[in-house]
C-alpha atoms as a PDB file:
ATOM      1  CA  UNK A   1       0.000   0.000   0.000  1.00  0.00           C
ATOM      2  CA  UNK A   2       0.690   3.700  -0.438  1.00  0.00           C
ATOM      3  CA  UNK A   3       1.400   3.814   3.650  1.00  0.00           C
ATOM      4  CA  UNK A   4       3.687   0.665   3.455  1.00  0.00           C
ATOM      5  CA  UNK A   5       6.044   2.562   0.656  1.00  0.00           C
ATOM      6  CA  UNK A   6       6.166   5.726   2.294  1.00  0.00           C
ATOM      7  CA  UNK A   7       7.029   4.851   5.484  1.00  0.00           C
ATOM      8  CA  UNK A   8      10.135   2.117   4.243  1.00  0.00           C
ATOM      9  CA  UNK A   9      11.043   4.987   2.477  1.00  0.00           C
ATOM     10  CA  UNK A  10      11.355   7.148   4.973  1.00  0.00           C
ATOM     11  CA  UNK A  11      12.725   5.489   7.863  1.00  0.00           C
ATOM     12  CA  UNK A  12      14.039   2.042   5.673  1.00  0.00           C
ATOM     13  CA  UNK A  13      13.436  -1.438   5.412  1.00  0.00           C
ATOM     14  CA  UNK A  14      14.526  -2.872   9.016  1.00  0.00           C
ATOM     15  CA  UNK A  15      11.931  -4.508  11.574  1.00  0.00           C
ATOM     16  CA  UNK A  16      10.294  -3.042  14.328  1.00  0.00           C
ATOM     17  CA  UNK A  17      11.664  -5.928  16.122  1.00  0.00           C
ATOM     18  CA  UNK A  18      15.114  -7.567  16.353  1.00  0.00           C
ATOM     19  CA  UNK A  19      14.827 -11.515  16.691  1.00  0.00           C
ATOM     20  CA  UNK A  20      17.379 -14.374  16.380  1.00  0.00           C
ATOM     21  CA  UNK A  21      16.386 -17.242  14.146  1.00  0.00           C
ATOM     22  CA  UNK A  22      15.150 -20.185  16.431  1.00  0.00           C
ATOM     23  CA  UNK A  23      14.899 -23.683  16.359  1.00  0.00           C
ATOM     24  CA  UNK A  24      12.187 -25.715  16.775  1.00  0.00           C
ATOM     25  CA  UNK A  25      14.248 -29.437  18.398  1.00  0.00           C
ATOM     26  CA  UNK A  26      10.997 -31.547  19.162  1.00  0.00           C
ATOM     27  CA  UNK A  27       7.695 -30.924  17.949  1.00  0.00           C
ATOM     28  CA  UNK A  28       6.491 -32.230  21.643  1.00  0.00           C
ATOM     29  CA  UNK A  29       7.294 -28.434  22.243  1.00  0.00           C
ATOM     30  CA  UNK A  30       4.348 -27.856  20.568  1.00  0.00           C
ATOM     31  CA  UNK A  31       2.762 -28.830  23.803  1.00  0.00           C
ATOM     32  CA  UNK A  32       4.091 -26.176  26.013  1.00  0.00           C
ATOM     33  CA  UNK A  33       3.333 -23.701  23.410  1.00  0.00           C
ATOM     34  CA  UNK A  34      -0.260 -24.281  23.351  1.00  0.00           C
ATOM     35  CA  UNK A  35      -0.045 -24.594  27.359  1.00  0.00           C
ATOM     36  CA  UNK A  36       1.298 -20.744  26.713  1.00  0.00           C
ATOM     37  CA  UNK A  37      -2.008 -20.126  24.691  1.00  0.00           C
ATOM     38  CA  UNK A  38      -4.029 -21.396  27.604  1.00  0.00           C
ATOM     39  CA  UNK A  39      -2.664 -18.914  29.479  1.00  0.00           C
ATOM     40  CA  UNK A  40      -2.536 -16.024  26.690  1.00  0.00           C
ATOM     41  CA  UNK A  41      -5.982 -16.380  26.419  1.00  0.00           C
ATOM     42  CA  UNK A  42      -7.091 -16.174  30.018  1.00  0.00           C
ATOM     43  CA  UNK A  43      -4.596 -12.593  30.892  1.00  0.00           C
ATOM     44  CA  UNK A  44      -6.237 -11.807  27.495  1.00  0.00           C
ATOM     45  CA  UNK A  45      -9.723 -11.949  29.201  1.00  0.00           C
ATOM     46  CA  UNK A  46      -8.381 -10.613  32.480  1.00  0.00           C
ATOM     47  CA  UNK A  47      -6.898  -7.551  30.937  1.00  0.00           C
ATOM     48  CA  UNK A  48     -10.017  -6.546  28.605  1.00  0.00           C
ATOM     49  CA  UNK A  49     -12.035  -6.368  32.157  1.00  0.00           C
ATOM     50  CA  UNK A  50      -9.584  -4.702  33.890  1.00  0.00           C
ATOM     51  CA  UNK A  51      -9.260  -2.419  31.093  1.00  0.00           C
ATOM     52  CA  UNK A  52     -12.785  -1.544  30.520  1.00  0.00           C
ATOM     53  CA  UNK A  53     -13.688  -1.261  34.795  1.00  0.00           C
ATOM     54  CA  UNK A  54     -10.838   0.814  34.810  1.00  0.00           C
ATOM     55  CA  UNK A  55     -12.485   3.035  32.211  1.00  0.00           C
ATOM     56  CA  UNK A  56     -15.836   2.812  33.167  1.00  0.00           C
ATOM     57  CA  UNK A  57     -15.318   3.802  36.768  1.00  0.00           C
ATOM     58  CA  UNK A  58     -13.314   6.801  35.277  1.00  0.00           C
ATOM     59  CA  UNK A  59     -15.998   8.053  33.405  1.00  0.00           C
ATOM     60  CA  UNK A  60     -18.391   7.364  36.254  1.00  0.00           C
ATOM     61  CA  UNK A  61     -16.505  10.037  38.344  1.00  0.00           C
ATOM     62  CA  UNK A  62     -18.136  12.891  39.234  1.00  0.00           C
ATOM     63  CA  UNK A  63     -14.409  15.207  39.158  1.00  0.00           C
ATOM     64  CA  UNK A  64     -14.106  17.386  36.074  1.00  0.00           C
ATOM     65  CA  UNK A  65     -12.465  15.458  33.038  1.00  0.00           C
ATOM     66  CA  UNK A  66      -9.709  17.584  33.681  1.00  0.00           C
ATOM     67  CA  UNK A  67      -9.225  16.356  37.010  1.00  0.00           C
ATOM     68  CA  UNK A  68      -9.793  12.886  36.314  1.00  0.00           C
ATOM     69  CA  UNK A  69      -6.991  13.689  33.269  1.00  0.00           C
ATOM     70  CA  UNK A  70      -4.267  14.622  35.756  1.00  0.00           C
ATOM     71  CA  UNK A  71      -4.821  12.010  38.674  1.00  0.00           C
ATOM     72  CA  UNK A  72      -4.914   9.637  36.410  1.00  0.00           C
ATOM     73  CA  UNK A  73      -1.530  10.493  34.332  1.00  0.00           C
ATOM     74  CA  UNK A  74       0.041  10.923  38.292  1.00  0.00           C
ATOM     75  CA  UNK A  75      -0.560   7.203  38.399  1.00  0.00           C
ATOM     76  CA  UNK A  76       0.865   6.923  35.113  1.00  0.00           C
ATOM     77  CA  UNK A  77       3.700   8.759  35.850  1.00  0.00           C
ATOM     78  CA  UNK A  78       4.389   7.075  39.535  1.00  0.00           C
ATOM     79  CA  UNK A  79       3.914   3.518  37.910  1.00  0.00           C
ATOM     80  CA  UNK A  80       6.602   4.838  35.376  1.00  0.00           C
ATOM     81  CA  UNK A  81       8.937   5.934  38.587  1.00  0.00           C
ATOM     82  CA  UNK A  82       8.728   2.634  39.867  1.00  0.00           C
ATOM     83  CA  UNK A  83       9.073   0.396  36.514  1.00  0.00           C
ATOM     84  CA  UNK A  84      11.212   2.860  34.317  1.00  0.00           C
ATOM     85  CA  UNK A  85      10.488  -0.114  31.430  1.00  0.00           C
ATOM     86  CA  UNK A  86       6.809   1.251  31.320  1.00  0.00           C
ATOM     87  CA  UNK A  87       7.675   4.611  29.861  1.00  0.00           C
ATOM     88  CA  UNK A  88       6.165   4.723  26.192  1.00  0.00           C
ATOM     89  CA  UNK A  89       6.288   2.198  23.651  1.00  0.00           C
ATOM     90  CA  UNK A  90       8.712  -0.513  25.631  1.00  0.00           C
ATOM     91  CA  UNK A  91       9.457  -1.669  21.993  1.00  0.00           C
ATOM     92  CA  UNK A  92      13.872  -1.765  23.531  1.00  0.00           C
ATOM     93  CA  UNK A  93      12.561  -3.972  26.339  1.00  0.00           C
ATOM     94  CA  UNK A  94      10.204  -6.177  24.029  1.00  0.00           C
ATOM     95  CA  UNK A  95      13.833  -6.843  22.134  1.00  0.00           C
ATOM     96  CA  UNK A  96      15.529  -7.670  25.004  1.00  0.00           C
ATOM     97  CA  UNK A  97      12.854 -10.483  25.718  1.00  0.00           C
ATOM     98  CA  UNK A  98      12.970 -11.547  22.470  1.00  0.00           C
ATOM     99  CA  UNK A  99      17.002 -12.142  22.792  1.00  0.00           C
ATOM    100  CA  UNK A 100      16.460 -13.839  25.524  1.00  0.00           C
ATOM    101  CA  UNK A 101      17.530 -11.230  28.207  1.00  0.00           C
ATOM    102  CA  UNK A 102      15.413 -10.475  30.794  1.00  0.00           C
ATOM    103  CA  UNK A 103      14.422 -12.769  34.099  1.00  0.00           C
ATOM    104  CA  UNK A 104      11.058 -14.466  34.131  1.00  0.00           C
ATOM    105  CA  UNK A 105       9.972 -12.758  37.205  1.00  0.00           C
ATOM    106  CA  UNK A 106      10.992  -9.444  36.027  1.00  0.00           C
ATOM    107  CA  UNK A 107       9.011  -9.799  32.744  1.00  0.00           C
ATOM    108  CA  UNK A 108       5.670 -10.989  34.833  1.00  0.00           C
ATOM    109  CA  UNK A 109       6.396  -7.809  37.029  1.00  0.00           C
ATOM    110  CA  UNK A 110       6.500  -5.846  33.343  1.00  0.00           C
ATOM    111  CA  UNK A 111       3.112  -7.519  32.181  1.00  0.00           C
ATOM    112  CA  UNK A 112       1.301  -6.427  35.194  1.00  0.00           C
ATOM    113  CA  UNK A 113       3.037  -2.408  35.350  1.00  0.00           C
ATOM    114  CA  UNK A 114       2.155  -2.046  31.755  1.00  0.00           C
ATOM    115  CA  UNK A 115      -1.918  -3.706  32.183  1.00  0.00           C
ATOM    116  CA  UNK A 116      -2.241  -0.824  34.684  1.00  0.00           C
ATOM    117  CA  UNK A 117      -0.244   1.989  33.023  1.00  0.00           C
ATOM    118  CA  UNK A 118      -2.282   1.341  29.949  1.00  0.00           C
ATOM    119  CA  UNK A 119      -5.846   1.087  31.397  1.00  0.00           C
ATOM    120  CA  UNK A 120      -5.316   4.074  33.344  1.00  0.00           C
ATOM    121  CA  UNK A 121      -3.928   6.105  30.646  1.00  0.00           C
ATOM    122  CA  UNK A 122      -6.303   5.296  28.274  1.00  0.00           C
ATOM    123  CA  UNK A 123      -9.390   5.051  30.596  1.00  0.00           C
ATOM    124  CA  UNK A 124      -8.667   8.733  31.798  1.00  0.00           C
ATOM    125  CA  UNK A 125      -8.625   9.821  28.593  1.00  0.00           C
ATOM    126  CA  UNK A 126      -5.172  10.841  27.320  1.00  0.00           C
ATOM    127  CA  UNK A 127      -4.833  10.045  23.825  1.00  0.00           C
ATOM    128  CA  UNK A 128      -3.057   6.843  22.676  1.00  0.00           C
ATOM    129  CA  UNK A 129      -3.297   3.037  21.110  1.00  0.00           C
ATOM    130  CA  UNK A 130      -3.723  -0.344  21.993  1.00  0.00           C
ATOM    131  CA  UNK A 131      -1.323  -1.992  20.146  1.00  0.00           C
ATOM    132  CA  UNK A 132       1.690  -0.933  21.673  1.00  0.00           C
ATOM    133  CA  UNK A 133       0.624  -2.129  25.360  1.00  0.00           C
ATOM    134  CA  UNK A 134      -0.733  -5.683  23.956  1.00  0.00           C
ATOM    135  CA  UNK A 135       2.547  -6.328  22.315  1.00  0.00           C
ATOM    136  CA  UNK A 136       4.409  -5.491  24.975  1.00  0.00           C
ATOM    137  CA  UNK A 137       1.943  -7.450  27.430  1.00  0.00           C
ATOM    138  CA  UNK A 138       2.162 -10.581  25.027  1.00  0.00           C
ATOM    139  CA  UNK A 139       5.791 -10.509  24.743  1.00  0.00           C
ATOM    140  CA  UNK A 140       6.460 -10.394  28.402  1.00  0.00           C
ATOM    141  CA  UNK A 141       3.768 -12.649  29.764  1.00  0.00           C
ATOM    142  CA  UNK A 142       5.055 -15.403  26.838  1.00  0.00           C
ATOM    143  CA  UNK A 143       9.029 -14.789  28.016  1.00  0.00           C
ATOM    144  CA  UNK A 144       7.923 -15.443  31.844  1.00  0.00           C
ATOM    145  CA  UNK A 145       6.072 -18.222  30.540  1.00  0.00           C
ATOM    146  CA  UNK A 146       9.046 -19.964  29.546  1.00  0.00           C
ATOM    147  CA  UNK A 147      10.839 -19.603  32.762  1.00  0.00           C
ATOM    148  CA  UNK A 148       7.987 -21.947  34.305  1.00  0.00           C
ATOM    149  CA  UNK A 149       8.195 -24.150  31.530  1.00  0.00           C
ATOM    150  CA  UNK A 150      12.012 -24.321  31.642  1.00  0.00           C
ATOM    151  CA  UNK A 151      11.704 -25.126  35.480  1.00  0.00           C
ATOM    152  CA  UNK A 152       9.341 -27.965  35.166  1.00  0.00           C
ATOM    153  CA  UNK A 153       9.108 -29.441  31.874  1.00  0.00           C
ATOM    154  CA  UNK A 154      12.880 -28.414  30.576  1.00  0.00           C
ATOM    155  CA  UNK A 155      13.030 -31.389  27.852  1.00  0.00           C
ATOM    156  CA  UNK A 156       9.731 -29.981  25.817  1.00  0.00           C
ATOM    157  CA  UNK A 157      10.407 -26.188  26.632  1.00  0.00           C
ATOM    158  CA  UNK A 158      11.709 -24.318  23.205  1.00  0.00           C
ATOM    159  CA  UNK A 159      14.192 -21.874  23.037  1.00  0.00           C
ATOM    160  CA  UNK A 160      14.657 -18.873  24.763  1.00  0.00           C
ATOM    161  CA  UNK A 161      12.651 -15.725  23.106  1.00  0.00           C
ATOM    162  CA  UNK A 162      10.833 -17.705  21.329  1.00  0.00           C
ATOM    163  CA  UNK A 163       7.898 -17.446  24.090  1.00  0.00           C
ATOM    164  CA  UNK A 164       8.169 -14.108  24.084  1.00  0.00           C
ATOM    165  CA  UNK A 165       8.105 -14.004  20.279  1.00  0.00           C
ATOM    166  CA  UNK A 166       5.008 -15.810  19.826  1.00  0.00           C
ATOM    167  CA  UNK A 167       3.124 -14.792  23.385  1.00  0.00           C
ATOM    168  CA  UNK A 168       3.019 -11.086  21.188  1.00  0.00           C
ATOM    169  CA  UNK A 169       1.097 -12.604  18.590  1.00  0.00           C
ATOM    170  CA  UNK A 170      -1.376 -14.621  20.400  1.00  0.00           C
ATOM    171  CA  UNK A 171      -1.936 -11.876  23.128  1.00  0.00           C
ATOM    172  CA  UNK A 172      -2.460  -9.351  20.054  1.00  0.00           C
ATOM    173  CA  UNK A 173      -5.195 -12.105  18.748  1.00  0.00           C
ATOM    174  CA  UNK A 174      -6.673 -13.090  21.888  1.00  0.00           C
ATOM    175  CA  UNK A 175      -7.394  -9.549  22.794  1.00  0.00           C
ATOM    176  CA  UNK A 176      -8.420  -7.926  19.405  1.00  0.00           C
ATOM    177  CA  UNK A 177     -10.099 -11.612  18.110  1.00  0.00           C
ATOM    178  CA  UNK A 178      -8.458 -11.040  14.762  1.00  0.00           C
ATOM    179  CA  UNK A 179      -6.087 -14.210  14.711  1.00  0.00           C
ATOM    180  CA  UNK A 180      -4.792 -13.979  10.713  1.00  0.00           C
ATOM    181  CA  UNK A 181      -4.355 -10.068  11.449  1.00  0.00           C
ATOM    182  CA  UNK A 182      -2.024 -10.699  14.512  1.00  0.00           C
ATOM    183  CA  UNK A 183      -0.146 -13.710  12.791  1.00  0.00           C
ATOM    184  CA  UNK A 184       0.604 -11.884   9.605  1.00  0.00           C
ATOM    185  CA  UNK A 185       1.678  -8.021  11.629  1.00  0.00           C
ATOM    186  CA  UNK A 186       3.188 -10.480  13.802  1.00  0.00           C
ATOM    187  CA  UNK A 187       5.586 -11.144  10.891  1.00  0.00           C
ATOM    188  CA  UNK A 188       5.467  -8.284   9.201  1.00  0.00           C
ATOM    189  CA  UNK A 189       7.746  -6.531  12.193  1.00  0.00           C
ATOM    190  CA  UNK A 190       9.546  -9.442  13.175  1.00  0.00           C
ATOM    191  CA  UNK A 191      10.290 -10.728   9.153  1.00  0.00           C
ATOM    192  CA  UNK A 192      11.086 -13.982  11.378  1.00  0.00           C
ATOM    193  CA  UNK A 193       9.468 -17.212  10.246  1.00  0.00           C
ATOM    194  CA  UNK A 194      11.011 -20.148  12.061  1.00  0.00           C
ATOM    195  CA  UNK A 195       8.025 -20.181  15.027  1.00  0.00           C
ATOM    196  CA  UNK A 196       4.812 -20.311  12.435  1.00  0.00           C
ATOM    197  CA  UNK A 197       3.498 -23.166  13.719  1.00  0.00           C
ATOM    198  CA  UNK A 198       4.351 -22.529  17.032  1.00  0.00           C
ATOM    199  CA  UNK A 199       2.733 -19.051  16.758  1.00  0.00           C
ATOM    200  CA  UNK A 200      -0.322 -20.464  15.077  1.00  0.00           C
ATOM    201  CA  UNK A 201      -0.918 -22.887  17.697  1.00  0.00           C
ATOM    202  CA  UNK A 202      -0.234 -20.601  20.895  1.00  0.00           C
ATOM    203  CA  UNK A 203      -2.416 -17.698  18.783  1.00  0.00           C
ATOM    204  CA  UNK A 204      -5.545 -20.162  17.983  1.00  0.00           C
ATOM    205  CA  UNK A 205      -5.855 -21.864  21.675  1.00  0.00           C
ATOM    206  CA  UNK A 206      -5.518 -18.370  23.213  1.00  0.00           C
ATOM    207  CA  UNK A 207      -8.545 -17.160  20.560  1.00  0.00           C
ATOM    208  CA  UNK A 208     -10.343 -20.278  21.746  1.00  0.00           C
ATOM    209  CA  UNK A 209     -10.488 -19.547  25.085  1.00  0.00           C
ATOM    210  CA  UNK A 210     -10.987 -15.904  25.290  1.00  0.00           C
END
């Protein structure tokens, strides 16, 4: 399309995001990848509610908009204090889960700081997308994933990144219900093949059960 060409053009041909080829050892890992979906796909229902009380009770307030505009960027901004990887985008720290870089616990901690910065940004009103959260979400709730699966079920648990990798896609089509959509942007800003079936299966299981 039109947008495609003149953005390449104007800021070149690389991917949003940086990822080492992986390989797939056993297809058994399938199994721990569609465990990963399981889970996808229940955060993906958790965070739409949280997301949408959040927003609801916002609107519900009797405060001017203004007010509730400030108080709730404050939270923002003390969230952001506290977890300096929730400041905008948190497209660097996706790439360091998808090389592999960041602790399991640390990336669950992530998930959580960026479900709240995001519903109370965008339920108080300040302008912004959805996009950027969810893929940031996805990425680190499939990279902490993989530090359970490591732990207990080492000889069917893939590479590291990889979670993270395709927990982006499947949280992205668990959330938005667009499954081909996800997949394909999924690829478009990785240009990283090696984990299609692995990101079809964690991205179909997580649809199903949201």
């Amino acid at each position: 399309t039109t947008a495609v060409v003149a953005a390449r053009g104007l800021f070149g041909n690389e991917p949003v995001f940086h990822v080492m080829p992986f390989q797939i050892d056993s297809y058994w890992e399938c199994l721990t990848y569609g465990v990963l979906g399981i889970v996808i796909g229940l955060l993906a229902v958790a965070y739409a509610r949280f997301f949408h009380a959040v927003a609801a009770r916002l609107r519900r307030s009797s405060l001017p908009r203004a007010v509730v505009l400030l108080v709730g960027l404050a939270g923002v901004g003390l969230l952001d204090v506290m977890v300096p990887e929730n400041v905008s985008d948190g497209y660097p720290v996706v790439d360091q889960a998808l090389a592999g870089r960041l602790a399991p616990g640390h990336m669950a901690v992530l998930a959580a700081a960026k479900a709240v910065g995001s519903s109370l940004s965008l339920g108080c009103g300040a302008p912004g997308g959805v996009f950027g959260p969810i893929f940031f979400i996805g990425a680190m709730i499939g990279g902490a994933f993989r530090g359970v699966s490591a732990f207990f079920l080492p000889a069917l648990t893939g590479p590291r990144g990889s979670y993270a990798l395709v927990g982006l896609g499947a949280f992205l089509a668990a959330t938005t219900h667009a499954p081909l959509t996800a997949i394909f942007l999924l690829f478009e800003m990785t240009r990283n093949y090696t984990v299609t079936v692995p990101a079809l299966i964690t991205a179909i299981v997580g649809l199903m059960i949201a």
